[in-house]
Protein backbone atom coordinates (compact mmCIF):
# COMPACT_ATOMS: atom_id res chain seq x y z
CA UNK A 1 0.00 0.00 0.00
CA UNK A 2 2.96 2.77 0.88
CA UNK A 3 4.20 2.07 -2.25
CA UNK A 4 0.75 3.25 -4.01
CA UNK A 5 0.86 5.87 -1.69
CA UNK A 6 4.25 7.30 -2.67
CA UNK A 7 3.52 6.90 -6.82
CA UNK A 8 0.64 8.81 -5.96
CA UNK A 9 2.09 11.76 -4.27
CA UNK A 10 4.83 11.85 -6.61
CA UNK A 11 2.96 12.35 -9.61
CA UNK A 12 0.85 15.34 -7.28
CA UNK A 13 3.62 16.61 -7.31
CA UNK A 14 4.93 16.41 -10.63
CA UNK A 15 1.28 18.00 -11.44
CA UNK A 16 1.98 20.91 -8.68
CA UNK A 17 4.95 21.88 -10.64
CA UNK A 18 3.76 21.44 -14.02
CA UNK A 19 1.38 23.85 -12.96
CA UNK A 20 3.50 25.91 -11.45
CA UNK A 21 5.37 26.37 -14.26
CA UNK A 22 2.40 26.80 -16.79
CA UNK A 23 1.00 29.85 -14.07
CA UNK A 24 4.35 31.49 -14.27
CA UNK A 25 4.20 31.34 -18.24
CA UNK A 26 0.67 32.49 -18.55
CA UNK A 27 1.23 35.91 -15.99
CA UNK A 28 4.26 36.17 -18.23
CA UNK A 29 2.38 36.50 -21.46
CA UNK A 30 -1.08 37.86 -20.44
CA UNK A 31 -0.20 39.62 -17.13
CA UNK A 32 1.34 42.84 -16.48
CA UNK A 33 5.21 42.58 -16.64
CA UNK A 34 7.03 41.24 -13.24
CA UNK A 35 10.17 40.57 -11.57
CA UNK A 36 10.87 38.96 -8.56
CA UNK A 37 14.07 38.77 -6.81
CA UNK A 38 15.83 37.62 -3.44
CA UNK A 39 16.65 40.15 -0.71
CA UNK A 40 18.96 38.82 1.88
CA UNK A 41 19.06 40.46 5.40
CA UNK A 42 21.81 42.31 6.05
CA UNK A 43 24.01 40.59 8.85
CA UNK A 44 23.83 43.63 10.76
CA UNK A 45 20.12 42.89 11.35
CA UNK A 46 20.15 39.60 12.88
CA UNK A 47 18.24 40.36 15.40
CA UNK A 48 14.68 41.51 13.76
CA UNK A 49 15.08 38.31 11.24
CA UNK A 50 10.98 37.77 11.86
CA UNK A 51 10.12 41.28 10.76
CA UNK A 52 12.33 41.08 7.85
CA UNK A 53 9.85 37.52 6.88
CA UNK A 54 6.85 39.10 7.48
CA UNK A 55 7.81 41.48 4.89
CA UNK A 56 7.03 39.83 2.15
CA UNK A 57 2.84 40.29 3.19
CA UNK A 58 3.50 43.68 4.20
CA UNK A 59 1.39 45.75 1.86
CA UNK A 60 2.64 49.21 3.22
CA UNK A 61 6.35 47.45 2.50
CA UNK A 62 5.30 46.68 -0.92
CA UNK A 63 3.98 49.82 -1.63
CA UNK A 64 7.71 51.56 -0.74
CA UNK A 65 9.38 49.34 -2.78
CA UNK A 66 7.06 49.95 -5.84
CA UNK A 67 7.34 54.15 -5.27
CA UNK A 68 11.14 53.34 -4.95
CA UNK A 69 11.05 50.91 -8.32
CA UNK A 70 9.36 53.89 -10.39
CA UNK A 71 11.92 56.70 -8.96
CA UNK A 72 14.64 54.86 -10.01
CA UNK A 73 13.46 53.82 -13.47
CA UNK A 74 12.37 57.40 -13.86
CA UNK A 75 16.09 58.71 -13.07
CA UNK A 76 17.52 55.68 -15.02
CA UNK A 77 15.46 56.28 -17.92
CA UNK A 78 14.41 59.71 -18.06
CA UNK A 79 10.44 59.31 -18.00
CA UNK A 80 8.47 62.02 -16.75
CA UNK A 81 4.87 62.07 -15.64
């Protein structure tokens, strides 16, 4: 029986990532354009490593970051609004 068991969630998960992968393609062609990239803590901030986490669901965060994304490809680029 384990051994049913374990074809069974392989191929769930062979489907999870398939579809994975087919999301990620889709958003790329239909959806508005993305990027997404890894920020590392700074070792100097050890200590508040749960804040930094919870960051990633922090909408007030991720509204910074997008203000700070359109400065700098406004500088960069030279497009004025």
């Amino acid at each position: 029986m384990s051994k049913v068991w374990d074809w069974i969630k392989a191929r769930r998960e062979r489907n999870l990532t398939k579809y994975e992968e087919a999301k990620k393609d889709f958003e790329r062609v239909i959806g508005r354009p993305s990027i997404e990239i890894v920020l590392e803590l700074p070792p100097s901030m050890e200590d508040l490593k749960a804040e930094f986490q919870s960051l990633k669901d922090d909408e007030e965060f991720i509204s910074e970051v997008v203000k700070l994304a359109e400065r700098y490809l406004r500088s960069k680029y030279g497009r004025q609004e």
